[in-house]
Protein backbone atom coordinates (compact mmCIF):
# COMPACT_ATOMS: atom_id res chain seq x y z
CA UNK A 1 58.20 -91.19 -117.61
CA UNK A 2 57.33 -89.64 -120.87
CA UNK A 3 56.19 -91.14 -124.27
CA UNK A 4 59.62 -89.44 -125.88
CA UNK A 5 61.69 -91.93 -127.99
CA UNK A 6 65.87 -91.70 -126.01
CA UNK A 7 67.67 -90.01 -128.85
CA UNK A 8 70.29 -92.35 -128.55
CA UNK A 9 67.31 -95.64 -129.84
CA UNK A 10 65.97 -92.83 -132.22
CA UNK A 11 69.90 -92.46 -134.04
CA UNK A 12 70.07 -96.45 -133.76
CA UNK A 13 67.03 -96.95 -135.27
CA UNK A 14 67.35 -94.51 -138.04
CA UNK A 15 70.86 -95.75 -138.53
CA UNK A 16 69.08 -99.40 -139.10
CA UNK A 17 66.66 -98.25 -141.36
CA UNK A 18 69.37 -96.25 -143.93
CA UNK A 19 71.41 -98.88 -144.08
CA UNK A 20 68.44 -101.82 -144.77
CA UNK A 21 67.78 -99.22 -147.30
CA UNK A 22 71.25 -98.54 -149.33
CA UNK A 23 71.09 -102.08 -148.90
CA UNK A 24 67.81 -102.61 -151.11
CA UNK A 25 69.52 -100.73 -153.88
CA UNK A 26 72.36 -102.82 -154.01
CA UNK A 27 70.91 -106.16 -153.98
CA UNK A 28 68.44 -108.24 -153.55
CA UNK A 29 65.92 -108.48 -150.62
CA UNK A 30 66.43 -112.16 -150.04
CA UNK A 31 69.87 -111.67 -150.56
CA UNK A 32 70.24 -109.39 -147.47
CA UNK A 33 71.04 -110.35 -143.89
CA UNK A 34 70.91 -109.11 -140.56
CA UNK A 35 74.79 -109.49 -140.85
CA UNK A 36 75.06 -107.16 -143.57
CA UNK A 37 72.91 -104.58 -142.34
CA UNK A 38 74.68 -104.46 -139.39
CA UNK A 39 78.10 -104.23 -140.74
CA UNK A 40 76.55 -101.27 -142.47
CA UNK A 41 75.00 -99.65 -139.67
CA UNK A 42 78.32 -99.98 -137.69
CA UNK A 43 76.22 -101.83 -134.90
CA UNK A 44 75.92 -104.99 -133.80
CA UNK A 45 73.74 -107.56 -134.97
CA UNK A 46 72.56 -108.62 -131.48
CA UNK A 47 71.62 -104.64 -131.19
CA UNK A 48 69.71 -105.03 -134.37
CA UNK A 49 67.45 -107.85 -132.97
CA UNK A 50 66.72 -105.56 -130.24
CA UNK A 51 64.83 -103.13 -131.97
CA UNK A 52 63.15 -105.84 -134.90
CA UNK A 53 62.40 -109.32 -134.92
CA UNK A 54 64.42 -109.82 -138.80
CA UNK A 55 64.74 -108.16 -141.81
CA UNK A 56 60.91 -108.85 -142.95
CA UNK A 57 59.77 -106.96 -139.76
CA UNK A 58 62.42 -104.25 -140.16
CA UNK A 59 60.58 -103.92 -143.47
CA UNK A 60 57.22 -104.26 -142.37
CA UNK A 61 57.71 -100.90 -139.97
CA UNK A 62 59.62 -98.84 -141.97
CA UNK A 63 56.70 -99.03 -144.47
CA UNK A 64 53.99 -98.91 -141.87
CA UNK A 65 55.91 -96.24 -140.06
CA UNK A 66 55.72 -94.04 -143.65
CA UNK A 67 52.26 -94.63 -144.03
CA UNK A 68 51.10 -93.60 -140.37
CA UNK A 69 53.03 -90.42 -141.01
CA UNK A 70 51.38 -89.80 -144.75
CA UNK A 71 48.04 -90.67 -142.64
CA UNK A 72 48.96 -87.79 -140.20
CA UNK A 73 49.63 -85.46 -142.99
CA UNK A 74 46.00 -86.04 -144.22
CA UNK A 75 44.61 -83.94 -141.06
CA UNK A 76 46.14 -80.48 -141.95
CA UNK A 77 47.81 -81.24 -145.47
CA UNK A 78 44.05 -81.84 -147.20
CA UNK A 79 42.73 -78.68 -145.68
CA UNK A 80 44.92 -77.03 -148.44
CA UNK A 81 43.72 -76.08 -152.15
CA UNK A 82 44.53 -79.37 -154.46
CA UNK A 83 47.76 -78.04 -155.63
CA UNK A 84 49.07 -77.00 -152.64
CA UNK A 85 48.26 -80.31 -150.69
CA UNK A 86 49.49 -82.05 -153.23
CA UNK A 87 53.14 -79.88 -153.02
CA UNK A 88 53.23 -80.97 -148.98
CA UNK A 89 52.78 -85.00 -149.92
CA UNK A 90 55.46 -84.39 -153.20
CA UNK A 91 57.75 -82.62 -150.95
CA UNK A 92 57.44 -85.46 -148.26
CA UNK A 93 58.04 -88.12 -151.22
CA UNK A 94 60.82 -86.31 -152.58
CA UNK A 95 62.86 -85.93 -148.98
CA UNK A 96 62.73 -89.75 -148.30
CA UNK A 97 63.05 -90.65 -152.01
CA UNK A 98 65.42 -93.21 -151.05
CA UNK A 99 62.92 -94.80 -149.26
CA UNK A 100 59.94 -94.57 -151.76
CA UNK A 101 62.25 -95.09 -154.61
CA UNK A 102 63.49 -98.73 -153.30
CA UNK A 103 60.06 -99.86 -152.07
CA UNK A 104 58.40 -99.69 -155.40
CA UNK A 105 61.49 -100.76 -157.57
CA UNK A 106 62.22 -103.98 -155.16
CA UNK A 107 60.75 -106.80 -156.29
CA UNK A 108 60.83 -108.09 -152.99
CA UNK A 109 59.05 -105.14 -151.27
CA UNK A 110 57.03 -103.29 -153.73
CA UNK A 111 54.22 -105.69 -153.57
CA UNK A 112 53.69 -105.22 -149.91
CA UNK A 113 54.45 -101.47 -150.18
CA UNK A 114 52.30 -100.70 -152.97
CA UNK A 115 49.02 -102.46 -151.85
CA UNK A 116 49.69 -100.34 -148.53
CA UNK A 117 49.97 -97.31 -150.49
CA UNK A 118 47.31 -97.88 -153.24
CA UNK A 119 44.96 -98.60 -149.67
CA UNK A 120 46.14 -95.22 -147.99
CA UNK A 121 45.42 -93.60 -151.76
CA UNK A 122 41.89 -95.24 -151.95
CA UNK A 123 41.10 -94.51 -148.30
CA UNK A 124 42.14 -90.37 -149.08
CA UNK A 125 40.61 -90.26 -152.13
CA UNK A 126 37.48 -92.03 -150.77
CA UNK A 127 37.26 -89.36 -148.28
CA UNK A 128 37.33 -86.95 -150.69
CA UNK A 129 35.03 -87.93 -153.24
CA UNK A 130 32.21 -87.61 -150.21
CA UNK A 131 32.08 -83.31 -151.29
CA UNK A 132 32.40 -84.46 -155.04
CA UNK A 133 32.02 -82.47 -158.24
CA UNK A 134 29.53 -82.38 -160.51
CA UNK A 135 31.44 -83.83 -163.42
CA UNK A 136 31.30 -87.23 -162.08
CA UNK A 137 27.54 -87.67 -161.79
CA UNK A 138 26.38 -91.03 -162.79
CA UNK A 139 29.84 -92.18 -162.39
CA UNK A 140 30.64 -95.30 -159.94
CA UNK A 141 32.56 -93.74 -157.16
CA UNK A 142 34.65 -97.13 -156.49
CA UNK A 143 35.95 -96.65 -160.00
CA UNK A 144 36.32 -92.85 -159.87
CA UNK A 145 38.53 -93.38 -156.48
CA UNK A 146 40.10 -96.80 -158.19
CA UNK A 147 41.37 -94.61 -160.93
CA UNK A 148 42.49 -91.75 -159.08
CA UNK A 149 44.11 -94.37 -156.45
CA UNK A 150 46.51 -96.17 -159.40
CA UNK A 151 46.91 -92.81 -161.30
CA UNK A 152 48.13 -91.38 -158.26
CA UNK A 153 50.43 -93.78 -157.46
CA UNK A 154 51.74 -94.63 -160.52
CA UNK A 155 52.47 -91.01 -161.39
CA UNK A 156 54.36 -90.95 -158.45
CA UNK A 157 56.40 -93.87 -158.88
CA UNK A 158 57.32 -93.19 -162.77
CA UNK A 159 58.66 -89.24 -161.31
CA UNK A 160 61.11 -91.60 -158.00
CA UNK A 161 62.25 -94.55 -160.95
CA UNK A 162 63.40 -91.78 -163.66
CA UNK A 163 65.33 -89.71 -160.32
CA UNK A 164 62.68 -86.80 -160.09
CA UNK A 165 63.51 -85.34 -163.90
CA UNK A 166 60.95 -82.81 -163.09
CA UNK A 167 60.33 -80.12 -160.17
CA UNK A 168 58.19 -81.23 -156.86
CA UNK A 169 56.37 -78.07 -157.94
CA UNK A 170 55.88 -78.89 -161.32
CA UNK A 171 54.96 -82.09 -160.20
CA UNK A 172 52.21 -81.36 -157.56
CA UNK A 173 50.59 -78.62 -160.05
CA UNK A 174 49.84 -80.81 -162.67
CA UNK A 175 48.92 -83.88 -160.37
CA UNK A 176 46.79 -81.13 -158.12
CA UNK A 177 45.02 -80.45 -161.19
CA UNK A 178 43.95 -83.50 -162.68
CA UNK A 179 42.82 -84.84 -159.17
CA UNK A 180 40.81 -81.96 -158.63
CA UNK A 181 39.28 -82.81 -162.30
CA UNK A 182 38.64 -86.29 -161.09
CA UNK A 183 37.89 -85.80 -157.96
């Protein structure tokens, strides 16, 4: 038997995870229960518990789950030129927007989100400082990488909570240039 995910668990699953999701935007993480995001999903709840133990591990993998694929990206997507590696990540941020834009405006969730993304940030940029430019000689790498690691994010998470005002081009070229000045 293979390692391949039944399509059928994959479309549950995914079904699951939108509706937690629209859910998040509507109200409040403490206010939601398995109940509701099953009446969303058009499942049943008891097919809900099959898949996650309640809504806090739901949560838990749908962020892990993001962050193992952003880790995966990091292989190829870093072998690019700044700006260009930088577009691939945007790009990626921008097609599950819904996703990034409710885990760092939920009060509930953006805590436990953004520590797991500011750590996958520092870990990237950590790697990266190793071939470092000149311009930061005498500088203290943990702050050079602490910097780039909030700027980063928080760049990222003022273009999702205004709704993307500008391009993911746009976007990437500026942020691909001031990392490669930092970094």
């Amino acid at each position: 038997m293979s390692g391949k995910v039944d399509r059928r668990v994959a479309k549950t699953q995914d079904a699951i995870k939108k509706a937690f999701l629209e859910l998040m935007n509507e109200k409040k993480f403490e206010a939601i229960t398995i109940q509701d995001i099953s009446d969303r999903a058009n499942l049943n709840r008891s097919t809900i518990y099959l898949h996650y133990l309640d809504k806090y591990d739901l949560l838990d993998k749908l962020i892990d789950q993001h962050i193992q694929t952003l880790t995966e990206m990091d292989i190829w997507a870093c072998e690019e030129e700044w700006e260009d590696a930088i577009l691939i990540y945007v790009k990626y941020f921008e097609d599950n927007s819904l996703f990034f834009s409710t885990m760092l405006t939920s009060k509930a969730a953006a805590p436990s989100f953004r520590s797991k993304f500011l750590k996958y940030a520092r870990d990237g940029f950590k790697k990266e400082l190793e071939g470092s430019n000149v311009n930061n000689k005498g500088l203290s790498d943990d702050i050079i990488v602490e910097f780039a690691s909030n700027a980063y994010v928080g760049v990222l998470e003022t273009w999702l909570k205004e709704g993307m005002t500008s391009t993911s081009q746009s976007l990437a070229k500026d942020l691909g240039i001031l990392l490669e000045r930092i970094l």
